[in-house]
Protein backbone atom coordinates (compact mmCIF):
# COMPACT_ATOMS: atom_id res chain seq x y z
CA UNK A 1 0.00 0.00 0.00
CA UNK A 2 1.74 2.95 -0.66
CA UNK A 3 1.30 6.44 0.84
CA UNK A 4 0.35 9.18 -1.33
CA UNK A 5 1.84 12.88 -0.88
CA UNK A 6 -0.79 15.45 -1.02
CA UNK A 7 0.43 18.66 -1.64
CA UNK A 8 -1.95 21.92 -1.58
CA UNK A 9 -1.03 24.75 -3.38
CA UNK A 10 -2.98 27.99 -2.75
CA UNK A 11 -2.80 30.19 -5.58
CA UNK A 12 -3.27 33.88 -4.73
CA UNK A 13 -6.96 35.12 -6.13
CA UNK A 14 -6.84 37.99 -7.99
CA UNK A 15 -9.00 40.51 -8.03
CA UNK A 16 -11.09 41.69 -11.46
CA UNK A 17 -13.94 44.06 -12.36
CA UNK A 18 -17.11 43.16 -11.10
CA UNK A 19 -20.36 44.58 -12.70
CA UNK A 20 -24.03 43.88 -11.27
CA UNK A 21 -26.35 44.44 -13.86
CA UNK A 22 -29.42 44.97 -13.62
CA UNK A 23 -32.50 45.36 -16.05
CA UNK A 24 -34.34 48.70 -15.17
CA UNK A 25 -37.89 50.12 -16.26
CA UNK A 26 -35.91 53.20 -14.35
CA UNK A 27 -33.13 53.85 -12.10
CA UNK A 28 -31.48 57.07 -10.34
CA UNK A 29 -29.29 58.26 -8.23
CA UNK A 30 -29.24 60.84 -5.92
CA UNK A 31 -27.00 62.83 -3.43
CA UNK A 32 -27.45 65.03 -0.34
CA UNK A 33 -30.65 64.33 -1.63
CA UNK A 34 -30.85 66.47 -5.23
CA UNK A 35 -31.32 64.19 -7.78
CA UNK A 36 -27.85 63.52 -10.03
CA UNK A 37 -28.61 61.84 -13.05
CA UNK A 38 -31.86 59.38 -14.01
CA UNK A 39 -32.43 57.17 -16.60
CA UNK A 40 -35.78 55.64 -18.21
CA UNK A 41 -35.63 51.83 -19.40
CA UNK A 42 -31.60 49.86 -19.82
CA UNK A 43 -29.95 48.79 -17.90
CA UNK A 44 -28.45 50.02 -13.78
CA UNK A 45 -24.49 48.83 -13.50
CA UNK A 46 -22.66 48.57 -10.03
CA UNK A 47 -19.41 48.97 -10.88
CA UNK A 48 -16.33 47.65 -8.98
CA UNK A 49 -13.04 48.12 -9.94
CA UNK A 50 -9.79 45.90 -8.70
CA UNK A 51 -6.72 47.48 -7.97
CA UNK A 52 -4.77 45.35 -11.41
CA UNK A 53 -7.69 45.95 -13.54
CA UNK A 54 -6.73 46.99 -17.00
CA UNK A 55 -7.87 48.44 -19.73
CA UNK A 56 -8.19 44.90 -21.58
CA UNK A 57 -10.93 44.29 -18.39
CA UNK A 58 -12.37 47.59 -19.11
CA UNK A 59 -13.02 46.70 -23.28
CA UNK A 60 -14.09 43.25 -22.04
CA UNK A 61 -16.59 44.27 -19.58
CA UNK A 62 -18.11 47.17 -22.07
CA UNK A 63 -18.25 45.10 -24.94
CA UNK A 64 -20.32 42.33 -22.87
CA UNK A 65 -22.21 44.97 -20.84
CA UNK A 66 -23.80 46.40 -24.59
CA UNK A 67 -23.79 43.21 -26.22
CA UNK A 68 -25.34 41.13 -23.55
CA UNK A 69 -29.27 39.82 -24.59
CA UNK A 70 -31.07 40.49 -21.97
CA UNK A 71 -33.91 41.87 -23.38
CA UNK A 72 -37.21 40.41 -24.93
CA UNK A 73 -37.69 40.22 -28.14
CA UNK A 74 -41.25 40.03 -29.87
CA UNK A 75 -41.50 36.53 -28.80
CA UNK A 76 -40.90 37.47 -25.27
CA UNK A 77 -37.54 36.10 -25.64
CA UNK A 78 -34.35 37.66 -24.37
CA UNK A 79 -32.78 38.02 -27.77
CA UNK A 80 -32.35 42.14 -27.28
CA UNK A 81 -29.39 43.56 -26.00
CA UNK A 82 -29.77 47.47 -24.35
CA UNK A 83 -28.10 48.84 -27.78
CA UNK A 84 -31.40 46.79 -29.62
CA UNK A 85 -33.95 48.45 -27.40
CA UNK A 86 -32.39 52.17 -27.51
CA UNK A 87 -32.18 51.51 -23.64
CA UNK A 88 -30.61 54.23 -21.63
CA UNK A 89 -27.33 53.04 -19.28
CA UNK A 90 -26.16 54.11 -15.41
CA UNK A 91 -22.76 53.54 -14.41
CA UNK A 92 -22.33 53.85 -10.45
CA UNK A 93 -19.06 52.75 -9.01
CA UNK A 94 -19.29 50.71 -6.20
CA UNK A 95 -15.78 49.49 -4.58
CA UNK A 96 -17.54 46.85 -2.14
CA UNK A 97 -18.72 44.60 -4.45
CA UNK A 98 -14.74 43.62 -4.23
CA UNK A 99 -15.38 42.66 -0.91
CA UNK A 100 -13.70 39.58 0.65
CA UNK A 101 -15.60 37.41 3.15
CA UNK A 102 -13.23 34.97 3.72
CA UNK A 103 -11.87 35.61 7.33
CA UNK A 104 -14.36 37.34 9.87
CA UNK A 105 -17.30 38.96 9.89
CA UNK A 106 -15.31 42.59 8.71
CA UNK A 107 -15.57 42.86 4.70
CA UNK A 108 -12.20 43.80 3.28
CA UNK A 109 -11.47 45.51 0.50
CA UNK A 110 -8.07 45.45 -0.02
CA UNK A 111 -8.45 44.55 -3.75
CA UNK A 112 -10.50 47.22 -4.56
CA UNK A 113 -8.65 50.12 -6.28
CA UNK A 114 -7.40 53.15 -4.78
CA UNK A 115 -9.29 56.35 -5.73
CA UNK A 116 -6.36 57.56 -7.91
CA UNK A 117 -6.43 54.27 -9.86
CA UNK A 118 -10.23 53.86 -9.61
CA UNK A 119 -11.46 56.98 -11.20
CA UNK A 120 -9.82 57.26 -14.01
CA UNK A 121 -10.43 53.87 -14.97
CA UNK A 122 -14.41 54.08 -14.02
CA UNK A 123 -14.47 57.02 -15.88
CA UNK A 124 -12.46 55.17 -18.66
CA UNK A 125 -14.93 52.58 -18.58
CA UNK A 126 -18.05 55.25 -18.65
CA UNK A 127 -16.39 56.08 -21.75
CA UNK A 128 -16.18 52.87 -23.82
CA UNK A 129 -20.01 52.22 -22.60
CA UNK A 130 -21.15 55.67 -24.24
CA UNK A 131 -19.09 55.25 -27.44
CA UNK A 132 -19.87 51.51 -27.48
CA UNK A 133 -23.77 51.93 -26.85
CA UNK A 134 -23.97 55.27 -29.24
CA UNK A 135 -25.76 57.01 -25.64
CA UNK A 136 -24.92 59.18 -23.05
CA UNK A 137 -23.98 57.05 -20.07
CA UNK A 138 -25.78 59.04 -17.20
CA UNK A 139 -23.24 58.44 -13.61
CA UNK A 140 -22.95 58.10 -10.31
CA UNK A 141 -20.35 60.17 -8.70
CA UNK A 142 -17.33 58.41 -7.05
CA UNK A 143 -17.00 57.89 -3.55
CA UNK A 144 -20.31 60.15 -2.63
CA UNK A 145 -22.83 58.64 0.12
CA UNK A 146 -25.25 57.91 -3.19
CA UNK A 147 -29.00 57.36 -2.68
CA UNK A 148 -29.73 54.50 -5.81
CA UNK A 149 -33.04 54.13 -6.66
CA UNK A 150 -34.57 51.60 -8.97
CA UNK A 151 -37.38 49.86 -10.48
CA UNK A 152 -36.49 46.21 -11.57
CA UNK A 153 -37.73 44.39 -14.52
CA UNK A 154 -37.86 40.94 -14.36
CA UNK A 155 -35.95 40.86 -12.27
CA UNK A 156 -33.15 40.24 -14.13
CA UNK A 157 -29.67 40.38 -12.72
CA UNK A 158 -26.38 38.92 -13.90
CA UNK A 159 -22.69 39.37 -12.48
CA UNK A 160 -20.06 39.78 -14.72
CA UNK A 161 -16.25 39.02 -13.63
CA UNK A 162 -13.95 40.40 -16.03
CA UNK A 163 -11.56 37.58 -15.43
CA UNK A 164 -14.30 34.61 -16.41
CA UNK A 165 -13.61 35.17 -20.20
């Protein structure tokens, strides 16, 4: 009978853009309680970006976000993506959905960017969506105590991982 060596290898987890999307009959958000931006039927994305995103994450996440057929078609069948239905778009960054739950009850988000990395790229991202979709991506504004508001439709939710291509 021989013994076999088991040998456990724990490979560090790296971080990527996370996006919540969300189909909306309407969305908004609002600070200090003043309205910022609103949007009619699309599509409401939490954004969350990881400190070694790049801008390959950033094309890859646009691209899916106005490609991705979520939509219903006449048949009542999601075959539409927002570009299809003229849908409007809001971007609203959100660092915690890089949370990690692993140890304790404390969230960390040590893999979330830093503001000075963050920004740029969110507004990078914010960007590509607009020229992408052919709309005016209506935004959140970065680190602000935001008030989101939203009316579901569906509902229909999907996570996308930039890293999962």
């Amino acid at each position: 009978m021989s013994t076999a060596n088991h040998f456990y290898f724990f490979l560090p987890i790296f971080a990527a853009m996370k996006l919540v999307i969300q189909r909306v009959k309407e969305a908004s958000v609002s600070i200090s309680g003043n309205l910022h931006s609103s949007i009619g039927q699309g599509l409401l994305v939490l954004a969350g970006i990881a400190q070694d995103d790049t801008v390959k994450d950033l094309e890859y996440a646009a691209h899916k976000l106005v490609q991705m057929r979520i939509f219903s078609d006449e048949h009542g069948l999601m075959n539409l993506s927002v570009k299809d239905v003229a849908g409007d778009i809001l971007v609203v960054s959100q660092f915690t959905l890089l949370a990690q739950t692993r140890k304790g009850n404390r969230p960390s988000y040590i893999e979330a960017a830093r503001p000075e990395v963050a920004i740029p790229l969110y507004e990078q991202f914010c960007g590509m969506v607009a020229e992408l979709s052919g709309k005016t991506v209506a935004t959140g504004v970065f680190g602000a105590d935001m008030k989101v508001n939203l009316l579901n439709d569906g509902p229909v939710t999907i996570v996308l991982d930039s890293r999962e291509k």
